[in-house]
C-alpha atoms as a PDB file:
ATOM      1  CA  UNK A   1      16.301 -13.825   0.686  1.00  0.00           C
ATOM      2  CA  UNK A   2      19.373 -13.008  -1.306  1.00  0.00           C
ATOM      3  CA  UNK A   3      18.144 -10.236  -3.747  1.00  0.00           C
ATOM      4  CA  UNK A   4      15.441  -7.972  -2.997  1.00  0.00           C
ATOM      5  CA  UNK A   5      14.969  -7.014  -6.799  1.00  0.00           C
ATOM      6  CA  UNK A   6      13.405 -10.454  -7.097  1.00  0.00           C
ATOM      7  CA  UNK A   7      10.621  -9.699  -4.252  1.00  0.00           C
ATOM      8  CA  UNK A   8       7.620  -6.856  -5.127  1.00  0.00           C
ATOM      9  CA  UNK A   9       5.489  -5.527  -2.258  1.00  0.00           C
ATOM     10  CA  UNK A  10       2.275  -4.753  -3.426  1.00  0.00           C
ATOM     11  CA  UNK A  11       0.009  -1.569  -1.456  1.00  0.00           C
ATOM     12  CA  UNK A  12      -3.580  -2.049  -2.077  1.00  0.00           C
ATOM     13  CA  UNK A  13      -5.733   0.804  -1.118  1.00  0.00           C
ATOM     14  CA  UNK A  14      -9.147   0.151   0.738  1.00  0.00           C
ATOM     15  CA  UNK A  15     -10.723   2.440  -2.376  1.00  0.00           C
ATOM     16  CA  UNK A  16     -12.116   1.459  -5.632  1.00  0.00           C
ATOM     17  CA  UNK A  17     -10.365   2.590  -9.298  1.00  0.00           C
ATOM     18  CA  UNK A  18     -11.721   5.210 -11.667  1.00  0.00           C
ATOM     19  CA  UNK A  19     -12.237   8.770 -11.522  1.00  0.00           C
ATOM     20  CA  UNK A  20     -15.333   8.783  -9.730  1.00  0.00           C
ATOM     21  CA  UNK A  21     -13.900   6.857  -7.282  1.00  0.00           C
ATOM     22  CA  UNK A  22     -11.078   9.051  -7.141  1.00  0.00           C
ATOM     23  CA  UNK A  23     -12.867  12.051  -7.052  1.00  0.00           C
ATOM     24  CA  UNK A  24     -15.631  11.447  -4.046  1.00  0.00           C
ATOM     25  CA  UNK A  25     -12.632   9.434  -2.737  1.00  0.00           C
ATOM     26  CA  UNK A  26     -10.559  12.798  -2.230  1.00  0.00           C
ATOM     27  CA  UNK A  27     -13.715  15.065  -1.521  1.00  0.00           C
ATOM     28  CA  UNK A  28     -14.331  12.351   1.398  1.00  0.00           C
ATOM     29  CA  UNK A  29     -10.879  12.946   2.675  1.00  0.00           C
ATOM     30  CA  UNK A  30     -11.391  17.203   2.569  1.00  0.00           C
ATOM     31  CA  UNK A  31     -14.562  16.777   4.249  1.00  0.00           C
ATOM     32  CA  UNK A  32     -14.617  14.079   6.750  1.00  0.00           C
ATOM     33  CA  UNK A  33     -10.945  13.468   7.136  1.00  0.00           C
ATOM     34  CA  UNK A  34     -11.520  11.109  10.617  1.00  0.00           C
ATOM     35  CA  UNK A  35     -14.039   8.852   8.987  1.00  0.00           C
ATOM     36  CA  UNK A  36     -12.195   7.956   6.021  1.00  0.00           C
ATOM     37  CA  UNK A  37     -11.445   4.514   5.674  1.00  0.00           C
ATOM     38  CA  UNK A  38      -7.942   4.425   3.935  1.00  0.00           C
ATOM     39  CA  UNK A  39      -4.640   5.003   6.012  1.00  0.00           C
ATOM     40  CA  UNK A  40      -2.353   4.108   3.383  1.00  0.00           C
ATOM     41  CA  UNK A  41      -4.053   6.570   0.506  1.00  0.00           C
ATOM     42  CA  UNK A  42      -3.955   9.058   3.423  1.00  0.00           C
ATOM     43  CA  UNK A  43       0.029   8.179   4.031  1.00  0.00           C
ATOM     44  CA  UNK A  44       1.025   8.297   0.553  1.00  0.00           C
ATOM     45  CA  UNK A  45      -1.728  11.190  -0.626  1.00  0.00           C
ATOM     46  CA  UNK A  46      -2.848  14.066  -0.270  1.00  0.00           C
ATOM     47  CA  UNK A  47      -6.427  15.063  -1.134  1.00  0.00           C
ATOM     48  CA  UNK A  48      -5.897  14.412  -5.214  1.00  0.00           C
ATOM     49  CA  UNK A  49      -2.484  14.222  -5.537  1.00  0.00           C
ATOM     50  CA  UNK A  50       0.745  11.722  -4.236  1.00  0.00           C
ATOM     51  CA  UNK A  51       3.199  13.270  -1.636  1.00  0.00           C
ATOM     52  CA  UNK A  52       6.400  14.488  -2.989  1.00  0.00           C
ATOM     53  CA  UNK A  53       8.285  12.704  -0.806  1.00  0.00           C
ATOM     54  CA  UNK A  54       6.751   9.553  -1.024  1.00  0.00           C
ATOM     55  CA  UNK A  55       7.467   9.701  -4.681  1.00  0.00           C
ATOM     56  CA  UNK A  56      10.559  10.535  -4.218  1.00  0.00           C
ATOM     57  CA  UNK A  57      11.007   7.275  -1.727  1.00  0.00           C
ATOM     58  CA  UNK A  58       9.252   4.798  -4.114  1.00  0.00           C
ATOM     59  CA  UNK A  59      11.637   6.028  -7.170  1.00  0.00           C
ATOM     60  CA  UNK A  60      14.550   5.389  -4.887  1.00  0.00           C
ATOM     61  CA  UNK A  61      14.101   2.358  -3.493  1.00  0.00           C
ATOM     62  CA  UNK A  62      15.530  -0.760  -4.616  1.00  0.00           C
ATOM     63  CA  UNK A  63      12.268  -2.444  -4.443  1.00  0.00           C
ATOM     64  CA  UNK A  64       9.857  -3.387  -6.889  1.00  0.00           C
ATOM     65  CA  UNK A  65       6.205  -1.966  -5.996  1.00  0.00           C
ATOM     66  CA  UNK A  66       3.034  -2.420  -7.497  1.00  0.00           C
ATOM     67  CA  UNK A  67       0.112  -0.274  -6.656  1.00  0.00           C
ATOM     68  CA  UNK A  68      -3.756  -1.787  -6.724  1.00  0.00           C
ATOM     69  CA  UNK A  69      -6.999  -0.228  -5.382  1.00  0.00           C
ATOM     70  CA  UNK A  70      -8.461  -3.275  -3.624  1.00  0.00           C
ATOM     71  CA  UNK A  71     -11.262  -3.785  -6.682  1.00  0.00           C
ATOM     72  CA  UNK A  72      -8.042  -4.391  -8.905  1.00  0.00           C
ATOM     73  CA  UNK A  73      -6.507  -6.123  -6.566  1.00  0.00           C
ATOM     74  CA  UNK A  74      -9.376  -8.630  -6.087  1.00  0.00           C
ATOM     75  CA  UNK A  75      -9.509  -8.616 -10.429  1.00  0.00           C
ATOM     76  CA  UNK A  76      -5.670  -9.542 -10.475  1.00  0.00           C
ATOM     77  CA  UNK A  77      -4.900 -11.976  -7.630  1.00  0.00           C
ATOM     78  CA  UNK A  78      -8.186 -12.772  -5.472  1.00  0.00           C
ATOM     79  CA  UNK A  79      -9.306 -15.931  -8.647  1.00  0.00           C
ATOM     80  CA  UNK A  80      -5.533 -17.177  -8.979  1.00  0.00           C
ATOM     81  CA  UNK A  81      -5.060 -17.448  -5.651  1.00  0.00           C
ATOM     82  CA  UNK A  82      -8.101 -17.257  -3.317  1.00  0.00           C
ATOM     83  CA  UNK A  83      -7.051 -14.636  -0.737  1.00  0.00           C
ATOM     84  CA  UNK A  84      -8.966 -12.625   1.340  1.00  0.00           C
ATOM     85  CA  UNK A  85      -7.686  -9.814   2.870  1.00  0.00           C
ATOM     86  CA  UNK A  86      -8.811  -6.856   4.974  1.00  0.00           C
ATOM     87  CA  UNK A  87      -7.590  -3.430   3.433  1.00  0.00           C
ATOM     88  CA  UNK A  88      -5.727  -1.353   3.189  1.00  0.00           C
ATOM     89  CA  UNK A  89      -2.525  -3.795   3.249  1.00  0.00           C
ATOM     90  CA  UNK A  90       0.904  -4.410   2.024  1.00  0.00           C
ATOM     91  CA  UNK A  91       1.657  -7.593   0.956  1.00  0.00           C
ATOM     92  CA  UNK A  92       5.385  -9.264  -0.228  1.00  0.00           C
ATOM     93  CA  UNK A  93       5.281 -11.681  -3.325  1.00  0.00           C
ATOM     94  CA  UNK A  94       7.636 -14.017  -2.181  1.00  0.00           C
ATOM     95  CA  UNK A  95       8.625 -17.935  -4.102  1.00  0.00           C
ATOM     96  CA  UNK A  96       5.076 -17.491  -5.846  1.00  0.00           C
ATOM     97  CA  UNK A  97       3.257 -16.297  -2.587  1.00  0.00           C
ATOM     98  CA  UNK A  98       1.835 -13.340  -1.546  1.00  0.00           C
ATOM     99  CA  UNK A  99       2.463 -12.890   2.622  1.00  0.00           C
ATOM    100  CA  UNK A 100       1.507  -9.806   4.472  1.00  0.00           C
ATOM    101  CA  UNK A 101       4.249  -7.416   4.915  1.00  0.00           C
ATOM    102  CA  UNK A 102       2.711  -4.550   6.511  1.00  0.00           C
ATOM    103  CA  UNK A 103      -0.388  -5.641   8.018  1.00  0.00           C
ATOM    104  CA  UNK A 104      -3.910  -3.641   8.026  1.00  0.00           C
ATOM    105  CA  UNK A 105      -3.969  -2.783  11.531  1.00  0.00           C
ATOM    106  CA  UNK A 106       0.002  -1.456  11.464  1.00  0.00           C
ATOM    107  CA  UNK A 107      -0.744   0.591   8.621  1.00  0.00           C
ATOM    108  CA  UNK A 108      -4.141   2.458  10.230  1.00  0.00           C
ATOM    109  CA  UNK A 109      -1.886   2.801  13.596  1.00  0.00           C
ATOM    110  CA  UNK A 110       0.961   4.406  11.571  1.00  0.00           C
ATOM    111  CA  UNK A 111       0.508   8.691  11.806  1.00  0.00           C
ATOM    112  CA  UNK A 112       3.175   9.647   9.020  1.00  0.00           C
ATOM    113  CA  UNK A 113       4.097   8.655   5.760  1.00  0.00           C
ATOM    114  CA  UNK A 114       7.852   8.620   7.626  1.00  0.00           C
ATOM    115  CA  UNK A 115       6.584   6.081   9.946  1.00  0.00           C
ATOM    116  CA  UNK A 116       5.152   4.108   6.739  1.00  0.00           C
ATOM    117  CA  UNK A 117       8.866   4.489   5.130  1.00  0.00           C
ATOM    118  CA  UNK A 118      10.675   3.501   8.457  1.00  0.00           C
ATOM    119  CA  UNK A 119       8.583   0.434   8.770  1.00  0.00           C
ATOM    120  CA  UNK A 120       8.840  -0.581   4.885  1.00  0.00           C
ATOM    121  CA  UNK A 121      12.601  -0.139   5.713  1.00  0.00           C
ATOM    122  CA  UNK A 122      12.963  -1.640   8.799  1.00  0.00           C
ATOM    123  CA  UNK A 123      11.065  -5.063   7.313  1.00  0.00           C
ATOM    124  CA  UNK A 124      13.594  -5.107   4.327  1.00  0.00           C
ATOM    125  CA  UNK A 125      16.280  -5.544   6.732  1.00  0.00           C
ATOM    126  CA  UNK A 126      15.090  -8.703   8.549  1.00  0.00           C
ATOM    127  CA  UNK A 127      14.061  -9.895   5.094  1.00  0.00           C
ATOM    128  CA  UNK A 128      17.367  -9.413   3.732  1.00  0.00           C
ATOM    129  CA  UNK A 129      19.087 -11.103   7.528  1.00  0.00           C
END
């Protein structure tokens, strides 16, 4: 892969859209931290609101991203192209394709969003080899 600008990952959450959602979403997270189901929205998020420096990292990056709870996700991409994935996941569009860059089980083993960043980084370079 020559240019990266041409590739998008896309980060679907394992959590629904909407305000409800959002809402019961981050009193679940205050609450019952350990049973909540979404590693990646507890990464990137706090209880209601993104972490600065994850914010920071996705305005910097040369990638593109694209952000989907899995509902949207499913709306978007599950009838054009039939795939069924677990969530939360990161996927690479790639020559049409979507391929699993960060895989559900690496993202619920990762403990930090610096580990989530090191790992986004790390696959960009054997992308871009």
């Amino acid at each position: 892969m020559e240019n990266r600008q041409e590739t998008r990952l896309i980060f679907i959450y394992n959590a629904d859209s909407g305000m409800r959602n959002t809402l019961l979403d981050g009193a679940h997270k205050a609450l019952s931290p350990n049973t909540y189901k979404c590693n990646l929205c507890d990464l990137t998020y706090g209880v209601f609101k993104e972490r600065k420096a994850w914010k920071k990292y996705r305005q910097e990056v040369d990638w593109n991203m694209e952000f989907l709870h899995k509902d949207e996700f499913k709306k978007q991409y599950a009838s054009k192209f039939g795939y069924k994935f677990e969530f939360p996941i990161v996927l690479i569009a790639l020559d049409d394709e979507l391929q699993v860059f960060i895989s559900t089980r690496e993202l619920n083993e990762l403990q930090t969003m610096e580990a989530l960043i090191d790992l986004i980084n790390k696959r960009g370079m054997e992308i871009r080899a």
